[in-house]
Protein backbone atom coordinates (compact mmCIF):
# COMPACT_ATOMS: atom_id res chain seq x y z
CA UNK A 1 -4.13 -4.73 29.09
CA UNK A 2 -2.56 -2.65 31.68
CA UNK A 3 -0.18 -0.05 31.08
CA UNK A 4 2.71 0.06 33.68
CA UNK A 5 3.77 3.62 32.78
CA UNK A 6 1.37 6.53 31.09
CA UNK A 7 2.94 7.43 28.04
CA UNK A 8 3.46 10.99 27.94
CA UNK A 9 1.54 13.30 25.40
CA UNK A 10 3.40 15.73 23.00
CA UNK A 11 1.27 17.75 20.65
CA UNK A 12 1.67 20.21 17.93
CA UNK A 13 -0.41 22.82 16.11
CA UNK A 14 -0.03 24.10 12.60
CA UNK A 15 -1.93 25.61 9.56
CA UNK A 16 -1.82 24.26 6.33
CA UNK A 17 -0.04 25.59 3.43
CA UNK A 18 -0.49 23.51 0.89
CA UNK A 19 -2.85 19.89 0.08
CA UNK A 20 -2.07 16.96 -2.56
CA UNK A 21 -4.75 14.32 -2.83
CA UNK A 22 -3.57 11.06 -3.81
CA UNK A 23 -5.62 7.76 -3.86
CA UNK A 24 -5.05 6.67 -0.21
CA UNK A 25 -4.81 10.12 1.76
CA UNK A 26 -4.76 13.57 2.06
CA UNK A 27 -0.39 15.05 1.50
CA UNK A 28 -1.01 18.01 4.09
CA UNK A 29 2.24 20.41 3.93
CA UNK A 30 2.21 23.11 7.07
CA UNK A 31 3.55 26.29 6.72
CA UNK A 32 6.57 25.56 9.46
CA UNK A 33 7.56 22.98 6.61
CA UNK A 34 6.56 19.68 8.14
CA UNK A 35 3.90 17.71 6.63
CA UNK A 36 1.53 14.76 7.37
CA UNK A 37 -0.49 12.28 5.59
CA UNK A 38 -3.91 12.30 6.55
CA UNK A 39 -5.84 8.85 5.87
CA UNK A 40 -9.21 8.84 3.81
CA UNK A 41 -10.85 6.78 5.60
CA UNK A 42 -11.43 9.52 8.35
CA UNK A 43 -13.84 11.22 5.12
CA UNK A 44 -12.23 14.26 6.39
CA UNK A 45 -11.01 17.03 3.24
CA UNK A 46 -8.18 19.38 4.76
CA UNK A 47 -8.15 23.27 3.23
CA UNK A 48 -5.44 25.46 3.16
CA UNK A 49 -5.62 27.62 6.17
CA UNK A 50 -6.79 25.05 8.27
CA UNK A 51 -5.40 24.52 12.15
CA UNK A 52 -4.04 21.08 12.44
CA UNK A 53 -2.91 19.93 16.06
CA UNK A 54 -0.89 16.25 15.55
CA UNK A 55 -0.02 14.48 19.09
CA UNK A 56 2.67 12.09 19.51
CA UNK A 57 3.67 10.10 22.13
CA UNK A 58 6.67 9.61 23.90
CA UNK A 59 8.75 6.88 22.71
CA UNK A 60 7.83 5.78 19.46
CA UNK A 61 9.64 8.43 17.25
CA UNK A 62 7.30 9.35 14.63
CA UNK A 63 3.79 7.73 16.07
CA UNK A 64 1.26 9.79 15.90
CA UNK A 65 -1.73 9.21 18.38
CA UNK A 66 -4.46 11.75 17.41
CA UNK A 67 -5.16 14.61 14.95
CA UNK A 68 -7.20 17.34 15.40
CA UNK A 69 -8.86 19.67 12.58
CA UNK A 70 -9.77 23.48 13.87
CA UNK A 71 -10.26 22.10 17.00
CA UNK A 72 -12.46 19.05 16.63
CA UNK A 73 -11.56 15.10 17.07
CA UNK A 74 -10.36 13.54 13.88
CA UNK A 75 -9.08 10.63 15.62
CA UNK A 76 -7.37 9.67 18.71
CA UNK A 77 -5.38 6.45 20.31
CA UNK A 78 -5.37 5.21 23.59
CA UNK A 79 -2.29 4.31 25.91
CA UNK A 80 -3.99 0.65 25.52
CA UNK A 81 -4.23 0.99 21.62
CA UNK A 82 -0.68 2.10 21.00
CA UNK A 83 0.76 -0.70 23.04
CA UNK A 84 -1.31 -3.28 20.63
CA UNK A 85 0.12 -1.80 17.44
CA UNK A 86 3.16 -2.12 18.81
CA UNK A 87 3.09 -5.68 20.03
CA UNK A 88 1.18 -6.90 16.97
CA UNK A 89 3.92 -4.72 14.73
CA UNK A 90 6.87 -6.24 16.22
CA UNK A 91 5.27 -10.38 15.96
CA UNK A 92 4.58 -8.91 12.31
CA UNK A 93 8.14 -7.95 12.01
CA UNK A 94 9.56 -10.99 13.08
CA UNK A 95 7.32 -13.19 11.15
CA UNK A 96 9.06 -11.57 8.33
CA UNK A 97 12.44 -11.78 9.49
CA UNK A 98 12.09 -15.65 10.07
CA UNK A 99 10.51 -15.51 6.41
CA UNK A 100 13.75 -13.66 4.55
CA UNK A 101 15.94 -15.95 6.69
CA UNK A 102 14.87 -18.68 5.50
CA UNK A 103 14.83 -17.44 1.73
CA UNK A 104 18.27 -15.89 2.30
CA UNK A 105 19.91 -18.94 4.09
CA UNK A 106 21.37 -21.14 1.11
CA UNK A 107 23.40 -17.82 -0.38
CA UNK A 108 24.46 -16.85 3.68
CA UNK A 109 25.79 -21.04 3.63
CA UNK A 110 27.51 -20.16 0.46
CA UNK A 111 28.92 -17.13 1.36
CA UNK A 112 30.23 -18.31 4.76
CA UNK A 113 32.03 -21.28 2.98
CA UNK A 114 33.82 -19.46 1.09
CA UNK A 115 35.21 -16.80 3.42
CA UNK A 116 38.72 -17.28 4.42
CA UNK A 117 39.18 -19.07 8.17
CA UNK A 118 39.58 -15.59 9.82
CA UNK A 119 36.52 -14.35 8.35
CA UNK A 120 34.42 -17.58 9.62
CA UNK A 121 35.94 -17.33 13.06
CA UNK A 122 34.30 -14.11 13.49
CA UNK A 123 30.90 -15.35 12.22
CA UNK A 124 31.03 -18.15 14.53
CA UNK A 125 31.91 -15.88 17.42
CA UNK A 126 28.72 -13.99 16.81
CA UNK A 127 26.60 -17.41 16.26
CA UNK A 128 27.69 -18.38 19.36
CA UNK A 129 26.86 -15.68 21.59
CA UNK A 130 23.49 -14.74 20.28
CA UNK A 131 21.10 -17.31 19.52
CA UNK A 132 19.30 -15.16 16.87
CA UNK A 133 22.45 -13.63 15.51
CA UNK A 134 21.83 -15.97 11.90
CA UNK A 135 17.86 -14.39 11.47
CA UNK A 136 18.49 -10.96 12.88
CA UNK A 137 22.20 -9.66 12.13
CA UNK A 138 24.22 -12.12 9.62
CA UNK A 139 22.52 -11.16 6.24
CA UNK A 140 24.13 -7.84 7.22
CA UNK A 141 27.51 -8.88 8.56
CA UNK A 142 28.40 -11.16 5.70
CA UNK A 143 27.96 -8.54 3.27
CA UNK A 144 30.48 -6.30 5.13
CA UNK A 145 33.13 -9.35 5.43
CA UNK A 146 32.41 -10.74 1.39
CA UNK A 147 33.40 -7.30 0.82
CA UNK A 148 35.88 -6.87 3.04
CA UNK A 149 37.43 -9.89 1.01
CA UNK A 150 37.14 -8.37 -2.70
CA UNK A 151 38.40 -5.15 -1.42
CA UNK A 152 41.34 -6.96 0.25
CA UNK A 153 41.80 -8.67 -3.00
CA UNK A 154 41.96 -5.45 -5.19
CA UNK A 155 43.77 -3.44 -2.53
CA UNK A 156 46.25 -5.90 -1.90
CA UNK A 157 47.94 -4.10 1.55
CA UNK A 158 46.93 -2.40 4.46
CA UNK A 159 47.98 1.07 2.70
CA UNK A 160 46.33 0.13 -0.41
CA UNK A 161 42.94 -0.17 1.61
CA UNK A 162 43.75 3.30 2.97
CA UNK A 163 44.41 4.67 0.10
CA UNK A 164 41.36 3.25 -1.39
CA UNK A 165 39.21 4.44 1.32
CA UNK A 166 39.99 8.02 0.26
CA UNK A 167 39.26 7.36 -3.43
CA UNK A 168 35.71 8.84 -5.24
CA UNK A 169 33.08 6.81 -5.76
CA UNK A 170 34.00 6.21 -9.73
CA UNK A 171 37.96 5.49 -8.63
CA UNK A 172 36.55 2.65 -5.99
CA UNK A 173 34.47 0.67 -8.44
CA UNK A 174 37.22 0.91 -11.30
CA UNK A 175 39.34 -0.34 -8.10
CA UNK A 176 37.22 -2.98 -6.85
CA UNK A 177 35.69 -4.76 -9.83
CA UNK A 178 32.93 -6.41 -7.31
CA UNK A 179 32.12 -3.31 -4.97
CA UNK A 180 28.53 -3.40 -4.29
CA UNK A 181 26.55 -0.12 -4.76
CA UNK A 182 24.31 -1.04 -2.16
CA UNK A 183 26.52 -0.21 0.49
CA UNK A 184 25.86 2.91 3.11
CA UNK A 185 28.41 4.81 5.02
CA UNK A 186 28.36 2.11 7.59
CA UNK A 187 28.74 -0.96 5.66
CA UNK A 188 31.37 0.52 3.87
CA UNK A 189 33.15 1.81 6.86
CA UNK A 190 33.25 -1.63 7.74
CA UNK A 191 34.18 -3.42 4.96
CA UNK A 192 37.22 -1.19 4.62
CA UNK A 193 38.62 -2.06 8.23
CA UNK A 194 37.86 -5.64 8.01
CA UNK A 195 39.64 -5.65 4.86
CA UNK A 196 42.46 -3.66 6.24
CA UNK A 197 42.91 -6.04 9.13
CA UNK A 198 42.57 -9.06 7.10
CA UNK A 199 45.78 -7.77 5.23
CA UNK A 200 47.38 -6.47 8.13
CA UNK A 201 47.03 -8.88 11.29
CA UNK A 202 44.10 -11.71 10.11
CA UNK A 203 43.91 -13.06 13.39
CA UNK A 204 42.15 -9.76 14.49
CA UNK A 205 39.30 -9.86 11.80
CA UNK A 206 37.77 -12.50 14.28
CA UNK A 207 37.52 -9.75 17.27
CA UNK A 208 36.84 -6.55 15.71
CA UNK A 209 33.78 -4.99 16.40
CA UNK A 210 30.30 -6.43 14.63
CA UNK A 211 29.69 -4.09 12.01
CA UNK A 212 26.15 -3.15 13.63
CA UNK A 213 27.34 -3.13 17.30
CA UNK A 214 27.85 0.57 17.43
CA UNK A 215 24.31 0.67 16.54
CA UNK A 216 22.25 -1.66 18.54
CA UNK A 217 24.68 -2.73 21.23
CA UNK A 218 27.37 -5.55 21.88
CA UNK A 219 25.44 -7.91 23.55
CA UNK A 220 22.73 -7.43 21.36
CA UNK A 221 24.46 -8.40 18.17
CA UNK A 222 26.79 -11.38 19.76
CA UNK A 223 30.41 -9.70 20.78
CA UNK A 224 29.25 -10.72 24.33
CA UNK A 225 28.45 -14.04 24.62
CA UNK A 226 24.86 -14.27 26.93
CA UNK A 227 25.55 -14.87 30.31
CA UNK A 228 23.87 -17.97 31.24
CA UNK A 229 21.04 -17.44 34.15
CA UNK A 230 22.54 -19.83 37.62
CA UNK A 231 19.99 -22.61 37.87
CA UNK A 232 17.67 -22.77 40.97
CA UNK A 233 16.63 -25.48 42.95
């Protein structure tokens, strides 16, 4: 496979503080803090006071491509090897998401037909403009707009929803009999404007922003409907 552009090498050294064995690897904690798992199937034992040099590569946050143990080879992963993993960890990754999608589809059909009209509109939108939108992004935007809706319900105006914003964590689910405690600061950030808008001026809810856009981009999650390529003859 050729590589189009060397990945650039980034590399570490440390001594070891501290080592838990588990079943499946070595729990190495350095003295700067930071800590590694070290595989067993290298049949390598780390000792406190050992030098450990870790490199990484460029742009894969968190890859590591070799480890070295007081100076000798523990392991190491070509340009040509990290590009695999990658390739073959992204088909794995979507095999899975087409896998959940199609588990999670009857509850999403549910969900969507009972949303008020405003709320569909802006699931539509996003159907439209990205093909994929239903298998990568909707699982995560109808969550945000079904709560949006039992917020709305509970909150009953726009200054309610503020006011409930502000609320702790105890106050909002004594508020909001069906508040999920699955949500994170995002999906809840969401929720809350959706279901301020929805009370406020419904015909917006169809053209605020996706709840993940700010994350991986509005053409990526379907506010920007894919500019179709000009044909050639």
């Amino acid at each position: 496979m050729k590589i189009v552009k060397p990945l650039k090498k980034y590399k570490e050294t440390n001594r070891i503080k501290e080592v838990l064995e588990t079943d499946v690897c070595y729990e190495i904690l350095f003295i700067d803090g930071s800590c590694y798992g070290l595989d067993k199937k290298y049949n390598i034992v780390p000792k406190i006071g050992d030098e450990c040099t870790i490199h990484t590569v460029e742009h894969l946050f968190g890859t590591v491509r070799g480890f070295d143990l007081n100076g000798k080879k523990v392991f190491w992963n070509t340009d040509e090897e990290i590009e695999n993993a990658r390739l073959q960890y992204l088909k794995d990754s979507e095999e899975q998401r087409q896998k959940d999608f199609i588990e999670d589809k009857p509850v999403l059909d549910k969900q969507y037909s009972e949303l008020p009209k405003c709320f569909q509109d802006r699931i539509d939108n996003f159907r439209k403009n990205n093909k994929d939108f239903r298998v990568k992004y909707e699982k995560y935007e109808m969550f945000c707009c079904t709560q949006a809706v039992e917020i709305a319900k509970a909150c009953k105006t726009p200054k309610g929803v503020q006011k409930f914003k502000e609320m702790d964590w105890e106050k909002q689910l004594k508020k909001v009999p069906k508040l999920d405690d699955g949500h994170s600061g995002n999906t809840f950030g969401a929720s809350c404007y959706l279901a301020y808008w929805y009370l406020e001026k419904p015909e917006n809810v169809s053209i605020i922003n996706g709840a993940l856009s700010n994350l991986v981009g509005a053409k990526e999650y379907g506010e920007i409907a894919e500019k179709e390529k000009d044909s050639k003859k």
